[in-house]
N, C-alpha and C. Protein backbone atom coordinates (compact mmCIF):
# COMPACT_ATOMS: atom_id res chain seq x y z
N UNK A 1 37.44 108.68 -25.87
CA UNK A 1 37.18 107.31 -26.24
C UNK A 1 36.66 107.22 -27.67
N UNK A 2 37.14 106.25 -28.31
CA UNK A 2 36.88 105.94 -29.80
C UNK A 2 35.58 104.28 -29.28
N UNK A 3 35.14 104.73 -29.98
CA UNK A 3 33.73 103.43 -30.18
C UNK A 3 33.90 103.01 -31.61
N UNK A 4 34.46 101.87 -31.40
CA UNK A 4 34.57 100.65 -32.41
C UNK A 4 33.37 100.51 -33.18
N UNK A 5 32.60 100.31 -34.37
CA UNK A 5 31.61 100.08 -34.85
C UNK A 5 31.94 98.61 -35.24
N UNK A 6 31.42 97.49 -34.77
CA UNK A 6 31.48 96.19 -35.28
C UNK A 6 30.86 96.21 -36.73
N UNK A 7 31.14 95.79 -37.53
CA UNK A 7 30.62 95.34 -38.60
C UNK A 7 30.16 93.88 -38.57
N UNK A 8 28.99 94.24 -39.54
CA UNK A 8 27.60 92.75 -39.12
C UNK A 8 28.46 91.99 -40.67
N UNK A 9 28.41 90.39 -40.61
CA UNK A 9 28.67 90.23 -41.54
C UNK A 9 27.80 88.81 -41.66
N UNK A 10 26.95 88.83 -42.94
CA UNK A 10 25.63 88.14 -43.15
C UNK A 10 25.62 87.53 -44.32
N UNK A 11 26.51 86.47 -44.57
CA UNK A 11 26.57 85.32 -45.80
C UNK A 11 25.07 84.25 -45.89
N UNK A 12 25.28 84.46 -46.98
CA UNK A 12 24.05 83.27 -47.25
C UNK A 12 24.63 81.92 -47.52
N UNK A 13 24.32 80.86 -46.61
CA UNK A 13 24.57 79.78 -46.37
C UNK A 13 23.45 78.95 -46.51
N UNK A 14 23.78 77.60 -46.59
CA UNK A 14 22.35 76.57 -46.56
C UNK A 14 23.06 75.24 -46.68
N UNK A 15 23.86 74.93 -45.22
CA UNK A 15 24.78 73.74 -44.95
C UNK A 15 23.46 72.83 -44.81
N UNK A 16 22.02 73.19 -44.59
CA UNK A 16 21.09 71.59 -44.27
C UNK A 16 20.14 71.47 -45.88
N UNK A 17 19.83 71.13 -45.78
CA UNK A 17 18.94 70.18 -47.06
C UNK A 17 17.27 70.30 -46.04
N UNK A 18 15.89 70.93 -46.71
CA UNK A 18 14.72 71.09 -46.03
C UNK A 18 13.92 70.18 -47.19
N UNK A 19 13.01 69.92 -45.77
CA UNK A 19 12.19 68.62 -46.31
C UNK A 19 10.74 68.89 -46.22
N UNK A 20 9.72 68.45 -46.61
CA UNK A 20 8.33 68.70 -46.09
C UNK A 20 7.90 67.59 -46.32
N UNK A 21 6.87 67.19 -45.44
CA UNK A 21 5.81 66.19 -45.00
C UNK A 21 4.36 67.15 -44.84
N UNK A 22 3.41 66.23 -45.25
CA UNK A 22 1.73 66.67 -45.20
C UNK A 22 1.34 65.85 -44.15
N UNK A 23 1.08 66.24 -42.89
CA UNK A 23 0.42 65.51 -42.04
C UNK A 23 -1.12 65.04 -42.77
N UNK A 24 -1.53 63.68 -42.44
CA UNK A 24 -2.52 63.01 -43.20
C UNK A 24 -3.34 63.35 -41.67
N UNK A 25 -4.67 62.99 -42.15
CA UNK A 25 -5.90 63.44 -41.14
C UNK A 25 -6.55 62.17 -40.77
N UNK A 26 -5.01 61.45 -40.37
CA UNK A 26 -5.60 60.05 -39.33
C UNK A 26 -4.56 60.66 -38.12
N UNK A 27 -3.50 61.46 -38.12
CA UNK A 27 -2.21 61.33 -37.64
C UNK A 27 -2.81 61.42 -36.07
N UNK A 28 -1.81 61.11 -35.55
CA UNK A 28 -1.80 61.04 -33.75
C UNK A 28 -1.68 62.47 -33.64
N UNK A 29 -0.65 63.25 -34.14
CA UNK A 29 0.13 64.32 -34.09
C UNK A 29 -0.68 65.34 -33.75
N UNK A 30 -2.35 65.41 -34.59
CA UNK A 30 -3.15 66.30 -34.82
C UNK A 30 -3.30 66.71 -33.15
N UNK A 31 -3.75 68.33 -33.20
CA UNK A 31 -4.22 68.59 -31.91
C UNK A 31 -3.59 68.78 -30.90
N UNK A 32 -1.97 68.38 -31.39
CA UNK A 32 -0.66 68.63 -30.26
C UNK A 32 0.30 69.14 -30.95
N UNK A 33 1.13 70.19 -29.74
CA UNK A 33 1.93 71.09 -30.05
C UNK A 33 3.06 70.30 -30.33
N UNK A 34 4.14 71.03 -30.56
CA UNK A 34 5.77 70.83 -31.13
C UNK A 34 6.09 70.77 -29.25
N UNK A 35 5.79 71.47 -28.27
CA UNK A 35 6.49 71.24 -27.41
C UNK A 35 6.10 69.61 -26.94
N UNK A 36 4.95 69.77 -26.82
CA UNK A 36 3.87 68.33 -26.02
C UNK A 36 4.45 67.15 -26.54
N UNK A 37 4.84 66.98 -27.90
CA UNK A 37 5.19 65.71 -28.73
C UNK A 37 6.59 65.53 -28.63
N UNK A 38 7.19 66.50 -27.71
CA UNK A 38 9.08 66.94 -27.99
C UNK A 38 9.46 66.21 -29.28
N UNK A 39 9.07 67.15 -30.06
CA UNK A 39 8.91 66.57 -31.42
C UNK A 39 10.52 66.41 -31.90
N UNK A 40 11.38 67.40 -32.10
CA UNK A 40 13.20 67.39 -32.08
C UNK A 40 13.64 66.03 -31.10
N UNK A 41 13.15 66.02 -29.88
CA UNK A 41 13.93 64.91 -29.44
C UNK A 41 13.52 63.68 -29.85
N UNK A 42 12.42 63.25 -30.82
CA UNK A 42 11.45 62.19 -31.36
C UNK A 42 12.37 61.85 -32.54
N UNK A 43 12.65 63.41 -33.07
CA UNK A 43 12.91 62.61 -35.00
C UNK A 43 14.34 63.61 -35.20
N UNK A 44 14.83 64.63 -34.25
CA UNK A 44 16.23 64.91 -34.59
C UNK A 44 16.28 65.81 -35.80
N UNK A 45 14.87 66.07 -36.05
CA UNK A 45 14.51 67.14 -37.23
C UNK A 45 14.41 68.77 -36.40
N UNK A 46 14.66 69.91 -36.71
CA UNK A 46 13.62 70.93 -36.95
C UNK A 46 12.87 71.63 -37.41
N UNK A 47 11.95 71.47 -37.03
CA UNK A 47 10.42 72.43 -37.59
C UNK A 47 10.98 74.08 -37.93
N UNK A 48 10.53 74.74 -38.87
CA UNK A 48 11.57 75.91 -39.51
C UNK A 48 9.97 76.44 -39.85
N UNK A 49 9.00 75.76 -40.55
CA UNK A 49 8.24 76.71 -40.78
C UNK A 49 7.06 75.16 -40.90
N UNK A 50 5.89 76.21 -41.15
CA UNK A 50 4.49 75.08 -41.18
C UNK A 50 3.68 75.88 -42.27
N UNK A 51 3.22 74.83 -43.18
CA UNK A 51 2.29 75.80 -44.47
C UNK A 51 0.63 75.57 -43.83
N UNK A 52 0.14 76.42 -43.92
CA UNK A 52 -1.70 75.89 -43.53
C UNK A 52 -2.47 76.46 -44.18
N UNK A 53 -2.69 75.92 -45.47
CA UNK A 53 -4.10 76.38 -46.45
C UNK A 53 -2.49 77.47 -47.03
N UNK A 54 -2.79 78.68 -47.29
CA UNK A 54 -2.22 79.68 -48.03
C UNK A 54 -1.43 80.30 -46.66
N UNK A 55 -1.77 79.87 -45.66
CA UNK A 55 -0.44 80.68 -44.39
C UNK A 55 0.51 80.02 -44.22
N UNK A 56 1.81 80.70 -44.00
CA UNK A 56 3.11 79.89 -43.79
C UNK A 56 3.09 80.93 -42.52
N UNK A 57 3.40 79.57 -41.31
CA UNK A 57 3.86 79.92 -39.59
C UNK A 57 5.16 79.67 -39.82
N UNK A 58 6.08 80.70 -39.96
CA UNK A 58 7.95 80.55 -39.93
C UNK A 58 7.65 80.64 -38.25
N UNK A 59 9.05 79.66 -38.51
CA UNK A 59 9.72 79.39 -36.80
C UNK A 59 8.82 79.15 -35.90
N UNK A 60 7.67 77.81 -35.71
CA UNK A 60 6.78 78.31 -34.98
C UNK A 60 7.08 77.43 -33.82
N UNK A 61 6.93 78.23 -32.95
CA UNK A 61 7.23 78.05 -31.09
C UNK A 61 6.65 76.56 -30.86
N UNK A 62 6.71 76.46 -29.44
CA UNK A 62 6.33 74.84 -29.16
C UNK A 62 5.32 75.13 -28.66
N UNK A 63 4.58 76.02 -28.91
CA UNK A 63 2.71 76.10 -28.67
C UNK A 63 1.98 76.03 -29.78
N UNK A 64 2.36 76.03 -30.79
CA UNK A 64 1.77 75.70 -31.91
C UNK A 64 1.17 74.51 -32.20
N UNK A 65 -0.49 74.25 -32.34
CA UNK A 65 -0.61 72.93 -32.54
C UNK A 65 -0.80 72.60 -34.14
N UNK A 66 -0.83 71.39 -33.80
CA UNK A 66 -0.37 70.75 -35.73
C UNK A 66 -2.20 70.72 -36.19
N UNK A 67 -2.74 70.77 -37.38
CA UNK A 67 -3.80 69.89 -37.90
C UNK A 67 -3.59 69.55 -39.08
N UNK A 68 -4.83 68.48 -39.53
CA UNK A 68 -4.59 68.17 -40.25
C UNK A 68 -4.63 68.63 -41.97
N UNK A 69 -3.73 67.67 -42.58
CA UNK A 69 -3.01 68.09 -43.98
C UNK A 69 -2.16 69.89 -43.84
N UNK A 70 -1.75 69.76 -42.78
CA UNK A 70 -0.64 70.72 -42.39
C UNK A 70 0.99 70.60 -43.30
N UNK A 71 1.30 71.46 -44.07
CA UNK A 71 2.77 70.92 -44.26
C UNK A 71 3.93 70.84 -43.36
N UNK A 72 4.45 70.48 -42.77
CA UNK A 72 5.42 70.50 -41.79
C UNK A 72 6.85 70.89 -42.94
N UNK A 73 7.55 71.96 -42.58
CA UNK A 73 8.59 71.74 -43.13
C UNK A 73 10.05 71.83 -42.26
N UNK A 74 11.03 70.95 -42.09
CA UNK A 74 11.86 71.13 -41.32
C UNK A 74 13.23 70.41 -42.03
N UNK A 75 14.12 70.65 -41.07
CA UNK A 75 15.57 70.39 -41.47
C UNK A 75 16.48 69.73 -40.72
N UNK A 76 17.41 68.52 -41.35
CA UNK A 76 17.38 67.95 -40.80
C UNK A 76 18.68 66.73 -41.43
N UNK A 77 19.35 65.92 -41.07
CA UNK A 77 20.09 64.65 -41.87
C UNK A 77 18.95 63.75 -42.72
N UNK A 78 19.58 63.07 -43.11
CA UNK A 78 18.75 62.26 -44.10
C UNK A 78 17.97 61.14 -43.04
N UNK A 79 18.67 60.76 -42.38
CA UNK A 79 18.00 59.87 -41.24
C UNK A 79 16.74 60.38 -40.94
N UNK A 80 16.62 61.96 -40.89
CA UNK A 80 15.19 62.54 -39.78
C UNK A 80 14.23 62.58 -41.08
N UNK A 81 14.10 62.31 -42.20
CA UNK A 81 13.29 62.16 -43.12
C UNK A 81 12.38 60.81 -42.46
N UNK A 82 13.18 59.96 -42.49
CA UNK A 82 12.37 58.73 -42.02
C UNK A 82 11.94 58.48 -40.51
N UNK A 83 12.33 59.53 -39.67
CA UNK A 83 11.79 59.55 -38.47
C UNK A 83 10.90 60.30 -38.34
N UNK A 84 10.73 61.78 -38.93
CA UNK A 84 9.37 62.55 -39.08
C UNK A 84 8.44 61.76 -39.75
N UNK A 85 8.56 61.07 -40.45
CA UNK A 85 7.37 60.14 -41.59
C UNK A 85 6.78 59.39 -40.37
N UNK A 86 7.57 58.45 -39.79
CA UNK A 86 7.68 57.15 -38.92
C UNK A 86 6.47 58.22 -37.69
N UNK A 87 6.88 58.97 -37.42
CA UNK A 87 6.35 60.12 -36.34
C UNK A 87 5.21 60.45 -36.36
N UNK A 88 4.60 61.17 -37.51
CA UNK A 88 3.26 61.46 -37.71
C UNK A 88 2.14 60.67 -38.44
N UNK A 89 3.00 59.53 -38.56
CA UNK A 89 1.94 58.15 -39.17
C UNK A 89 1.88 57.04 -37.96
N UNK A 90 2.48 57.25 -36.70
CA UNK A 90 1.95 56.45 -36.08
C UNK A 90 0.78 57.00 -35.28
């Protein structure tokens, strides 16, 4: 038997456009996770990474809770710009 070696093939792409928002420290948002808020089914965005002080949380799970002046950064149509805003300011 001969074993095929697949070859990996790993282009750099960037079909979405990433956005960031600063959660303000009135937000509802504070204190609740990405799962709790089903935050994707809210604003049609995804969360890709979160800045906090000098730490960046890449990809962070739906146990992650938000605080405040958090950067949220996610990706998304132009529409989910104004639904993440609309989101963490109510």
């Amino acid at each position: 038997r001969v074993r095929r070696q697949r070859q990996m093939c790993i282009r750099e792409a960037n079909p979405f456009n990433n956005y960031e928002v600063v959660i303000p420290t009135n937000s509802g948002i504070i204190g609740h996770t990405l799962g709790e808020l089903n935050f994707w089914q809210e604003t049609r965005a995804t969360v890709i990474a979160i800045r906090r002080g000098d730490q960046i949380i890449l990809s962070p799970g739906p146990y992650v809770l938000f605080e405040a002046e958090d950067t949220i950064i996610f990706v998304g149509d132009i529409s989910s710009i104004k639904a993440v805003t609309d989101f963490i300011n109510k």
